[in-house]
PDB file of N, CA and C in Angstrom:
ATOM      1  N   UNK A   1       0.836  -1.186   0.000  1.00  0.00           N
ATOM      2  CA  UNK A   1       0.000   0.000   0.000  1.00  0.00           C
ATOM      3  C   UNK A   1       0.879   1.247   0.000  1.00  0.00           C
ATOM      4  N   UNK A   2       0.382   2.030  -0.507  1.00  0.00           N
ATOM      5  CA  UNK A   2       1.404   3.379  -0.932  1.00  0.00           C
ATOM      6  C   UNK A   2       0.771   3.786   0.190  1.00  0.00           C
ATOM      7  N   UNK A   3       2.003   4.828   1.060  1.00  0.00           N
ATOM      8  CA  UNK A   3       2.039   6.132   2.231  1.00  0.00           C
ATOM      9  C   UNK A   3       2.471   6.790   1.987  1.00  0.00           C
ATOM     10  N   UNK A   4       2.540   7.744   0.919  1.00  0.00           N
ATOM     11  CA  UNK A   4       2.771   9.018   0.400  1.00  0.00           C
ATOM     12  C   UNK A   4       1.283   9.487   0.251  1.00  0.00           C
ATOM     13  N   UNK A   5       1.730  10.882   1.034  1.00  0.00           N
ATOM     14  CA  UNK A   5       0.702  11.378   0.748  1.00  0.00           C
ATOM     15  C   UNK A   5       1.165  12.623  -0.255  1.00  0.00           C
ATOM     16  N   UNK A   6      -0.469  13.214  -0.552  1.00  0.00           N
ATOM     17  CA  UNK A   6      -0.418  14.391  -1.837  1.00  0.00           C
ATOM     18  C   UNK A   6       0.845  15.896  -1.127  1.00  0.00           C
ATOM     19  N   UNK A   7       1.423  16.272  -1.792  1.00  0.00           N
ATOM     20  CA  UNK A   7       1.447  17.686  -1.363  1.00  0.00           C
ATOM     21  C   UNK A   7       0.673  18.641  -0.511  1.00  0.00           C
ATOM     22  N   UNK A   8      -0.325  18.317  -1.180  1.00  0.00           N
ATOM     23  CA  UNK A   8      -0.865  19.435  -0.535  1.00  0.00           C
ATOM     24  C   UNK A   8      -1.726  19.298   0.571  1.00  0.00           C
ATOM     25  N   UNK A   9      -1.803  17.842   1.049  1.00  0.00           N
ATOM     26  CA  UNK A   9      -2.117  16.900   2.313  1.00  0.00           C
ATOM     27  C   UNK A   9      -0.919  17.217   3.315  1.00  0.00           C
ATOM     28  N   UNK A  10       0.175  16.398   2.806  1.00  0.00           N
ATOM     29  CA  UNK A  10       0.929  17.105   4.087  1.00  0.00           C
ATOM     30  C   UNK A  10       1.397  18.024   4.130  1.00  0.00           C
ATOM     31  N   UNK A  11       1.852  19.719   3.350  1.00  0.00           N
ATOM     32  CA  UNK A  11       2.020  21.010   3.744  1.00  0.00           C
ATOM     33  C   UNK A  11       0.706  21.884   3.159  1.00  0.00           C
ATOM     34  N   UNK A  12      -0.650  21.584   3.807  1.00  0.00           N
ATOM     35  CA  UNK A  12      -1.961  22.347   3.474  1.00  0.00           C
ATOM     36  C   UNK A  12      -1.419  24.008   3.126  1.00  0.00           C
ATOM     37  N   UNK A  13      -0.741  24.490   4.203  1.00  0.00           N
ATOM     38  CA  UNK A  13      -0.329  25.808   4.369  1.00  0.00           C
ATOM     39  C   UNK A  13       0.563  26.353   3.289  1.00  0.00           C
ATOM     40  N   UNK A  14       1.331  25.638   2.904  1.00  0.00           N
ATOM     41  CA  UNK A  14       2.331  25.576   2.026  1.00  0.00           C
ATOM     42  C   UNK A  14       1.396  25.781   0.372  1.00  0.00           C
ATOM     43  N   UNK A  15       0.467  24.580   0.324  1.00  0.00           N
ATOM     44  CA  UNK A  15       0.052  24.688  -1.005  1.00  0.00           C
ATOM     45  C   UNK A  15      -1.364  26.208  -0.997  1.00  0.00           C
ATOM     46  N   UNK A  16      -1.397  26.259  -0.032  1.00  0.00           N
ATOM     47  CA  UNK A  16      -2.354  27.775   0.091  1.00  0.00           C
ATOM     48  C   UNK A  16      -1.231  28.666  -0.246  1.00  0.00           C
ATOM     49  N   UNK A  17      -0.550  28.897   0.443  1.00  0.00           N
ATOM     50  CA  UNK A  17       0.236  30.156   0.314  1.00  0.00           C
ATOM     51  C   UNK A  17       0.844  30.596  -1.477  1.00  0.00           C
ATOM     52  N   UNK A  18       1.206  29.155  -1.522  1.00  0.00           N
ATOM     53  CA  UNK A  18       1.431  29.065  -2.645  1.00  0.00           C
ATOM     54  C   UNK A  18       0.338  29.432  -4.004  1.00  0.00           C
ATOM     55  N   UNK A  19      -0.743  29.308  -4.187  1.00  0.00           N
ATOM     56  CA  UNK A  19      -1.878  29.084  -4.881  1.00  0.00           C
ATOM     57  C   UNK A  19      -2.214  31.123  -4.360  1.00  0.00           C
ATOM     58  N   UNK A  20      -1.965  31.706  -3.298  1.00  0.00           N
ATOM     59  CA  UNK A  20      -2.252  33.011  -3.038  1.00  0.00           C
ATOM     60  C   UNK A  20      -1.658  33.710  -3.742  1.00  0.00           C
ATOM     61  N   UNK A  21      -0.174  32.866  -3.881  1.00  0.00           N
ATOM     62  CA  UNK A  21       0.905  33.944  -4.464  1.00  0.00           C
ATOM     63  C   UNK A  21       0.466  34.041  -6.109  1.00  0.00           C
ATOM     64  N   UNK A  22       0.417  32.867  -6.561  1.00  0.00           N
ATOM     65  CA  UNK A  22       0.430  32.961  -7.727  1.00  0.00           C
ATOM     66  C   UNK A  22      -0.802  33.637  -8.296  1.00  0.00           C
ATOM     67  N   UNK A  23      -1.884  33.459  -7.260  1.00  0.00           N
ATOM     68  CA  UNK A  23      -3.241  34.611  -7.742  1.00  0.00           C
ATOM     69  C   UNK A  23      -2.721  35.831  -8.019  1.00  0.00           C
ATOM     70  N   UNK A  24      -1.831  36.450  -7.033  1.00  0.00           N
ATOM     71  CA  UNK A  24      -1.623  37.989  -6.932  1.00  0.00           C
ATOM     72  C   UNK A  24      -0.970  37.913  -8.326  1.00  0.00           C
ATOM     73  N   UNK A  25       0.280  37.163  -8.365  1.00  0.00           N
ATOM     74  CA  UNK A  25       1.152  37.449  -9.657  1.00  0.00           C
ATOM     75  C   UNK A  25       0.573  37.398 -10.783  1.00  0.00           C
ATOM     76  N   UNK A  26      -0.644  36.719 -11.159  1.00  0.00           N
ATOM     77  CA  UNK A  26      -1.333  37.120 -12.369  1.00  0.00           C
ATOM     78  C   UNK A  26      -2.583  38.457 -12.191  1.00  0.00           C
ATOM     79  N   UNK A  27      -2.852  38.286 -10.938  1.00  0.00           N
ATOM     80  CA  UNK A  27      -3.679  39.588 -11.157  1.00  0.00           C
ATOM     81  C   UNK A  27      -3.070  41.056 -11.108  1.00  0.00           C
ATOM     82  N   UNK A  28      -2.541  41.592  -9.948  1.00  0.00           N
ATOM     83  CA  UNK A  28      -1.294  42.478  -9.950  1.00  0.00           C
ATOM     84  C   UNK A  28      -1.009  43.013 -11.506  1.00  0.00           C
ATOM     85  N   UNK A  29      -0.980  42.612 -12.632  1.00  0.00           N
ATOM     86  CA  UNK A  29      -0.198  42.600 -13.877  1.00  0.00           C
ATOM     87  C   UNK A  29      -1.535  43.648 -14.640  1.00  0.00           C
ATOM     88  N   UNK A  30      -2.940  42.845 -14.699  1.00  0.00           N
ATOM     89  CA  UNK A  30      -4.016  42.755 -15.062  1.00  0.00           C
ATOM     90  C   UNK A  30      -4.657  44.068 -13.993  1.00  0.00           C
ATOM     91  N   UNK A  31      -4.529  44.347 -13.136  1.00  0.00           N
ATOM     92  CA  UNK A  31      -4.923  45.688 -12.568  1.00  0.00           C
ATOM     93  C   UNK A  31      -4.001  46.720 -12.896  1.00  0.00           C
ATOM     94  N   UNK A  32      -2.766  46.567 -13.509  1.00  0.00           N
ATOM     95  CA  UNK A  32      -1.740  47.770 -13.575  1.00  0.00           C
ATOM     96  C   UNK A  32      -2.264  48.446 -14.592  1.00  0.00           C
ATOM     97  N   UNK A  33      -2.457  47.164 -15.481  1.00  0.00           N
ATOM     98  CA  UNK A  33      -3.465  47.257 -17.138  1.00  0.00           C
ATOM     99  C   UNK A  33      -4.912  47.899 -17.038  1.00  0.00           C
ATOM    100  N   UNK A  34      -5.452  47.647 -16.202  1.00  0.00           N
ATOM    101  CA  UNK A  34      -7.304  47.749 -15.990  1.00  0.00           C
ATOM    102  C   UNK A  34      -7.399  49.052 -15.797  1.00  0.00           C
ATOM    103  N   UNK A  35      -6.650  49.489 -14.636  1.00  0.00           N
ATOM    104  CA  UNK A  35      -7.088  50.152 -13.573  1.00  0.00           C
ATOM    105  C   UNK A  35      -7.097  51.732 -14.602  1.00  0.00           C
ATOM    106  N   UNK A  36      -5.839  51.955 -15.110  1.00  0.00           N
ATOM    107  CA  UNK A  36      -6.263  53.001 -15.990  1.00  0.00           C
ATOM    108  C   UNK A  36      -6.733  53.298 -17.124  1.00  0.00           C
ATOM    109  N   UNK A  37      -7.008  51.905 -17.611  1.00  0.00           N
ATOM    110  CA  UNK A  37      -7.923  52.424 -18.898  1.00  0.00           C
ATOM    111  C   UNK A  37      -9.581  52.662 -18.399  1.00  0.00           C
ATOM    112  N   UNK A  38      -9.858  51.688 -17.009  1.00  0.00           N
ATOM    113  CA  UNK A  38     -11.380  52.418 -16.413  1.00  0.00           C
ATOM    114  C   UNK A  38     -11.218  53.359 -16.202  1.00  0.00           C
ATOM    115  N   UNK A  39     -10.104  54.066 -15.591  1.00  0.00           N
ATOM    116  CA  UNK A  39     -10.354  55.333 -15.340  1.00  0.00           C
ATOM    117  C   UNK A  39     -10.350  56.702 -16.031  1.00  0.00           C
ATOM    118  N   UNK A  40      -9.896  56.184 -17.221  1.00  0.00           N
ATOM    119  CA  UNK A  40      -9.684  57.103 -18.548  1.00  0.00           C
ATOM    120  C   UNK A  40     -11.146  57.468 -18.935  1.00  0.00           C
ATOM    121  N   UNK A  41     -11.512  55.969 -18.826  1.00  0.00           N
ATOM    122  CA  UNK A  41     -12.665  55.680 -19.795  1.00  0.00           C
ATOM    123  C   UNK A  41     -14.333  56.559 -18.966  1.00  0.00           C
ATOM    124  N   UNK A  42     -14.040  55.798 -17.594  1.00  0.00           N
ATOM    125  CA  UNK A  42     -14.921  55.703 -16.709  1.00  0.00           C
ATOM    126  C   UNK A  42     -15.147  56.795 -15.533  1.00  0.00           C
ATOM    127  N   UNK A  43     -13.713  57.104 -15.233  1.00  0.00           N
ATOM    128  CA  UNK A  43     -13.409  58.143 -14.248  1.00  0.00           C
ATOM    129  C   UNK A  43     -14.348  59.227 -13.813  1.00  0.00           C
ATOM    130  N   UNK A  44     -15.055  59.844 -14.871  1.00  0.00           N
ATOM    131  CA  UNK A  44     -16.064  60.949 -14.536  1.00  0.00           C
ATOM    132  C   UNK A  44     -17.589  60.089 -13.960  1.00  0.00           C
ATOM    133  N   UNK A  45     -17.106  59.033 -14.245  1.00  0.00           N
ATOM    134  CA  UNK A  45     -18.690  58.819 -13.725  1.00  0.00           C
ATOM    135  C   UNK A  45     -18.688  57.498 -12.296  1.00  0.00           C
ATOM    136  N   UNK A  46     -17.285  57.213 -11.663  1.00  0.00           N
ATOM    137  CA  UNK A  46     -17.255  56.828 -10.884  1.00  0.00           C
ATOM    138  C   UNK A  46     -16.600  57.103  -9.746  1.00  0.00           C
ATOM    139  N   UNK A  47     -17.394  57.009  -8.643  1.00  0.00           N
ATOM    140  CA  UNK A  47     -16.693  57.580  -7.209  1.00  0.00           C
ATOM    141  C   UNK A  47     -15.065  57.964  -7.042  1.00  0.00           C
ATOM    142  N   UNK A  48     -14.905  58.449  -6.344  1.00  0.00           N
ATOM    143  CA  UNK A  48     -13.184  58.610  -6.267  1.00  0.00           C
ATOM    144  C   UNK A  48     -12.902  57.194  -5.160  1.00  0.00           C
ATOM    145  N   UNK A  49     -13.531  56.221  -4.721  1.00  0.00           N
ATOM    146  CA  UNK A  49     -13.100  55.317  -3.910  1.00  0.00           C
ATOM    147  C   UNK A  49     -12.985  54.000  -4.843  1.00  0.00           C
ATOM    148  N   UNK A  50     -13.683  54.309  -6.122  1.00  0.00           N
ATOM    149  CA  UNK A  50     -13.785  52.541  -6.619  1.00  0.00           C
ATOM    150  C   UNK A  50     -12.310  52.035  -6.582  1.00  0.00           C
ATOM    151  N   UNK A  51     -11.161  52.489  -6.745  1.00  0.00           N
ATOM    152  CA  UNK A  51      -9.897  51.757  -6.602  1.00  0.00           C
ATOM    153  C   UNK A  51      -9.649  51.138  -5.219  1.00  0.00           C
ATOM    154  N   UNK A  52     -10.429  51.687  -3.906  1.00  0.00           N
ATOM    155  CA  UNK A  52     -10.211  51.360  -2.934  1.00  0.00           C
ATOM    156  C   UNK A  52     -11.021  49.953  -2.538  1.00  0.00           C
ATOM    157  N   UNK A  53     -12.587  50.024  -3.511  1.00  0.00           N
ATOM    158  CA  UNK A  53     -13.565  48.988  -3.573  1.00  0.00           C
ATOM    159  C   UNK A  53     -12.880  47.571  -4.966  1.00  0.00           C
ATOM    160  N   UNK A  54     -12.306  48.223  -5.728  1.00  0.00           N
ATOM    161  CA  UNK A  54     -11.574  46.958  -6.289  1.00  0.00           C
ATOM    162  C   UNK A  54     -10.431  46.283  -5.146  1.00  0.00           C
ATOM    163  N   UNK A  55      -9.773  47.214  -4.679  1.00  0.00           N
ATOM    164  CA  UNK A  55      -8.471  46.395  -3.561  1.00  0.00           C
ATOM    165  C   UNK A  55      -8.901  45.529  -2.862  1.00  0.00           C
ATOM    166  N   UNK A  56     -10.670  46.172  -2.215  1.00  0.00           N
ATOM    167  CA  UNK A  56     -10.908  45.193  -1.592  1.00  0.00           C
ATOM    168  C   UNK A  56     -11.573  43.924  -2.251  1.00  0.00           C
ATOM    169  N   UNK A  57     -11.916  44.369  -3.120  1.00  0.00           N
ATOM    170  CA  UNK A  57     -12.838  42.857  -4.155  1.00  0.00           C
ATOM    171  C   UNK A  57     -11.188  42.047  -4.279  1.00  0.00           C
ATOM    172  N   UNK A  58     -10.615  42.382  -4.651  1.00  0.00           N
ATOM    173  CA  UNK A  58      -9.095  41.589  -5.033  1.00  0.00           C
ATOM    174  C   UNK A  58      -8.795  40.778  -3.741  1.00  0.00           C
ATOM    175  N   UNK A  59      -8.890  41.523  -2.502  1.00  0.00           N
ATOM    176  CA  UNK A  59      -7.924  41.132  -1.063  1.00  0.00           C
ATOM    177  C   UNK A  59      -9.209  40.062  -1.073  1.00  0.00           C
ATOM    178  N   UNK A  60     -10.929  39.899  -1.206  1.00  0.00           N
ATOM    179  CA  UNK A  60     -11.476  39.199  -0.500  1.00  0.00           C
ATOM    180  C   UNK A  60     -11.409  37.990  -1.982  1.00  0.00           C
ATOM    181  N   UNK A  61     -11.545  38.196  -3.040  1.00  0.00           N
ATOM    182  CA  UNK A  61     -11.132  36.948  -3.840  1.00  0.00           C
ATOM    183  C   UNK A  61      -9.997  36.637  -3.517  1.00  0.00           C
ATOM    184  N   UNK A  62      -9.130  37.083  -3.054  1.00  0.00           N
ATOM    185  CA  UNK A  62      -7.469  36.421  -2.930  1.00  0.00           C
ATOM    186  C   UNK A  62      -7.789  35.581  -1.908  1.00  0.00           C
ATOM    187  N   UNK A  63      -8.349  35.587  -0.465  1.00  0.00           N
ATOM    188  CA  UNK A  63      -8.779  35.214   0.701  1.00  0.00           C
ATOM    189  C   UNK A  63     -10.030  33.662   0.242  1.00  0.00           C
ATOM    190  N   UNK A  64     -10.650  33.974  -0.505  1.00  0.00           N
ATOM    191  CA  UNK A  64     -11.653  33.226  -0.969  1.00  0.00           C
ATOM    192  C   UNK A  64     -10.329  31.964  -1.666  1.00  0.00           C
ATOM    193  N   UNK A  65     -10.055  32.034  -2.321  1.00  0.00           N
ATOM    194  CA  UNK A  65      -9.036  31.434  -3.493  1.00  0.00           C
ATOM    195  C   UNK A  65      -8.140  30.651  -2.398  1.00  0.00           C
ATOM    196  N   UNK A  66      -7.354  31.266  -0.933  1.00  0.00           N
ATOM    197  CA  UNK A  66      -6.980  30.540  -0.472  1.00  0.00           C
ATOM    198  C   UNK A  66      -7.636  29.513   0.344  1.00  0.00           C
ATOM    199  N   UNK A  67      -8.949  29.568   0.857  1.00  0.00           N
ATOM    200  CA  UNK A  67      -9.653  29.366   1.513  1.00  0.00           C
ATOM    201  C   UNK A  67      -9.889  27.644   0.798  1.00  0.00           C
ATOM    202  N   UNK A  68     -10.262  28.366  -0.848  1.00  0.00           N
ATOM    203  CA  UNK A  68     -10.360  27.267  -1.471  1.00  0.00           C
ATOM    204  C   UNK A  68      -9.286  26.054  -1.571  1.00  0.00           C
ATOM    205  N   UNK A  69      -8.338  26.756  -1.444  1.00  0.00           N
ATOM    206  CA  UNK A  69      -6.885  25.956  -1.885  1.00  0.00           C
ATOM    207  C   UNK A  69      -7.502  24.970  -0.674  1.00  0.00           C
ATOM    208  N   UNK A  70      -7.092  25.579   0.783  1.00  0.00           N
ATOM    209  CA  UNK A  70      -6.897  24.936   2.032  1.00  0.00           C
ATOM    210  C   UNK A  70      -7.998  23.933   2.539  1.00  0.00           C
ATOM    211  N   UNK A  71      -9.155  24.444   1.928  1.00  0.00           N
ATOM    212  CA  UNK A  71      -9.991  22.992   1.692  1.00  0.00           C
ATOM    213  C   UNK A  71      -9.416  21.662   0.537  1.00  0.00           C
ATOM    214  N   UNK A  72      -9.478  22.386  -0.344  1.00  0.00           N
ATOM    215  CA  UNK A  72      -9.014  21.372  -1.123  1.00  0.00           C
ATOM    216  C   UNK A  72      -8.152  20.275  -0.898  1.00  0.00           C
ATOM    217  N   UNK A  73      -7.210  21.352  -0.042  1.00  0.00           N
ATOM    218  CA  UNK A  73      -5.868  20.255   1.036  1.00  0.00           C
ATOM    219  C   UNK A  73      -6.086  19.116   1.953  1.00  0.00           C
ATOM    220  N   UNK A  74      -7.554  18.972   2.341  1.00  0.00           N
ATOM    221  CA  UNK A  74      -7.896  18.017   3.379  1.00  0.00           C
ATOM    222  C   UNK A  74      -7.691  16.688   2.866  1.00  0.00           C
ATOM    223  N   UNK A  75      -7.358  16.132   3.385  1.00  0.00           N
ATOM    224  CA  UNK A  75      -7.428  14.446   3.205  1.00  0.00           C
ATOM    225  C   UNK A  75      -8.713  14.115   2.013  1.00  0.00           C
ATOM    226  N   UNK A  76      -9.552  14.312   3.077  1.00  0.00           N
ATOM    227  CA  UNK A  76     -10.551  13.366   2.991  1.00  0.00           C
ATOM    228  C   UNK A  76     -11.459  14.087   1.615  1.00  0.00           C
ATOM    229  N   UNK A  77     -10.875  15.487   1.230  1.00  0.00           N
ATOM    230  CA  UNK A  77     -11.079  16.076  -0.193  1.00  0.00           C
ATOM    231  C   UNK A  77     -10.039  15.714  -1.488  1.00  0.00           C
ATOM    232  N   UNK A  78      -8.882  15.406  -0.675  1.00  0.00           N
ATOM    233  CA  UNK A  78      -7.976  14.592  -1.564  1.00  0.00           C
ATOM    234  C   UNK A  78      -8.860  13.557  -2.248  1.00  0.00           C
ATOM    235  N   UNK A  79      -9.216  12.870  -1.252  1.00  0.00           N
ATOM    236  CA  UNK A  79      -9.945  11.363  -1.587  1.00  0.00           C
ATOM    237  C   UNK A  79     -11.236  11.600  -2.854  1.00  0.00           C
ATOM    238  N   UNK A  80     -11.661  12.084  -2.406  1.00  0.00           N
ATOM    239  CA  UNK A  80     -13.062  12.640  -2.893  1.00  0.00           C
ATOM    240  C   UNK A  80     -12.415  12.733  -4.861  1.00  0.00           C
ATOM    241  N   UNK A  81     -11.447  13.660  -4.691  1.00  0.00           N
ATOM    242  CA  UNK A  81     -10.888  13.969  -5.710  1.00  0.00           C
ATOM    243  C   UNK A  81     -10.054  13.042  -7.044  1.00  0.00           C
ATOM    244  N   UNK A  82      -9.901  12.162  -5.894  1.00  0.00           N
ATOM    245  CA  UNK A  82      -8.858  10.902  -6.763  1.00  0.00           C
ATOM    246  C   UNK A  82     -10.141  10.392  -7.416  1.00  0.00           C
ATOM    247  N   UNK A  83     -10.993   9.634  -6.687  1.00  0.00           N
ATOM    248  CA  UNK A  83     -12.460   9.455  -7.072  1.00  0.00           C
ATOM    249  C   UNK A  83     -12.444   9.949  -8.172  1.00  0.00           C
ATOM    250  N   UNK A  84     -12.717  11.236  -8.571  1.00  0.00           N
ATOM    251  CA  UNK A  84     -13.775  11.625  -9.578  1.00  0.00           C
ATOM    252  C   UNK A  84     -12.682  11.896 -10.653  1.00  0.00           C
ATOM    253  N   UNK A  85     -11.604  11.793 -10.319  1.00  0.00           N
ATOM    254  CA  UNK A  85     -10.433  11.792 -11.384  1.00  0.00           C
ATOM    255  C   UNK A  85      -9.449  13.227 -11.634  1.00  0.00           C
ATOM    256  N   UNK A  86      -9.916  13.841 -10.529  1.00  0.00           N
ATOM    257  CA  UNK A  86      -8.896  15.126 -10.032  1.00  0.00           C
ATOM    258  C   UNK A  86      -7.800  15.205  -9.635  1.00  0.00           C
ATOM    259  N   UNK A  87      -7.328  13.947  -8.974  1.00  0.00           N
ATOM    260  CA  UNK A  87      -6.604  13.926  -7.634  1.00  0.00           C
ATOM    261  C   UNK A  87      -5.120  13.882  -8.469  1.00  0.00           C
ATOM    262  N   UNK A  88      -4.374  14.220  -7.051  1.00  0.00           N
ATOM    263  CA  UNK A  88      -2.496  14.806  -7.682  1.00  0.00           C
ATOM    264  C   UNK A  88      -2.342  13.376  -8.371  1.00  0.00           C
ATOM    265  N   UNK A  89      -2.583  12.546  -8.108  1.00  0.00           N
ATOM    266  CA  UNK A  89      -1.802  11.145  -9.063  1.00  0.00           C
ATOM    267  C   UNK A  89      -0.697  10.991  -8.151  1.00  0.00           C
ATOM    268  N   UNK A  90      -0.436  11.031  -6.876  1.00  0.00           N
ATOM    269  CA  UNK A  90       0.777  10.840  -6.059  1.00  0.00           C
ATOM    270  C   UNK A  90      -0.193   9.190  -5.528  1.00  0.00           C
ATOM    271  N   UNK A  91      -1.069   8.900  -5.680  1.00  0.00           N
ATOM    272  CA  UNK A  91      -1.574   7.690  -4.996  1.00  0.00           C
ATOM    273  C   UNK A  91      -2.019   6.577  -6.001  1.00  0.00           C
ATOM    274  N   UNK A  92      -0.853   6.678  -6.774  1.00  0.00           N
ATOM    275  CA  UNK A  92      -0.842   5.748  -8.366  1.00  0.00           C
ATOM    276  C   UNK A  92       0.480   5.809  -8.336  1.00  0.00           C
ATOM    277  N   UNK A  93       1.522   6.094  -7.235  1.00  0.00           N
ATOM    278  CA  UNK A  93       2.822   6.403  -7.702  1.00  0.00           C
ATOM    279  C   UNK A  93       2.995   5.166  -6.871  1.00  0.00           C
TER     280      UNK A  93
END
């Protein structure tokens, strides 16, 4: 019987953090881009706070996204996952 477990079973924290970072690094890029062509575009007709209401839409999807990761990390969602044909493939190794 194989006792390896997935990655992201035994460092949960690790594969969150990880999965956070890489959210920011593609979004970060994509707001440098966004942010002023809405405001070129849009600016007269929206509050002077919406950049402050996107930071926070960003900080609570970033939070959401890890949230997701760190479920995903559980065992017993591992399992679930191999099941349906998701799973890391570390329990075929």
């Amino acid at each position: 019987m194989n006792t390896h477990k997935a990655t992201q079973v035994a460092h949960p924290w690790k594969a969150t953090a990880r999965t956070v970072v890489a959210y920011v690094i593609a979004l970060v890029p994509v707001l440098i881009i966004v942010i002023p062509i809405v405001q070129e575009e849009l600016g007269p007709y929206l509050p002077p706070s919406w950049i402050a209401w996107l930071g926070g839409a960003v900080a609570v999807l970033g939070a959401i996204v890890g949230a997701a990761t760190r479920i995903m990390a559980l065992e017993a969602v591992q399992d679930f996952l191999a099941k349906v044909g998701l799973g890391t493939g570390v329990e075929k190794e």
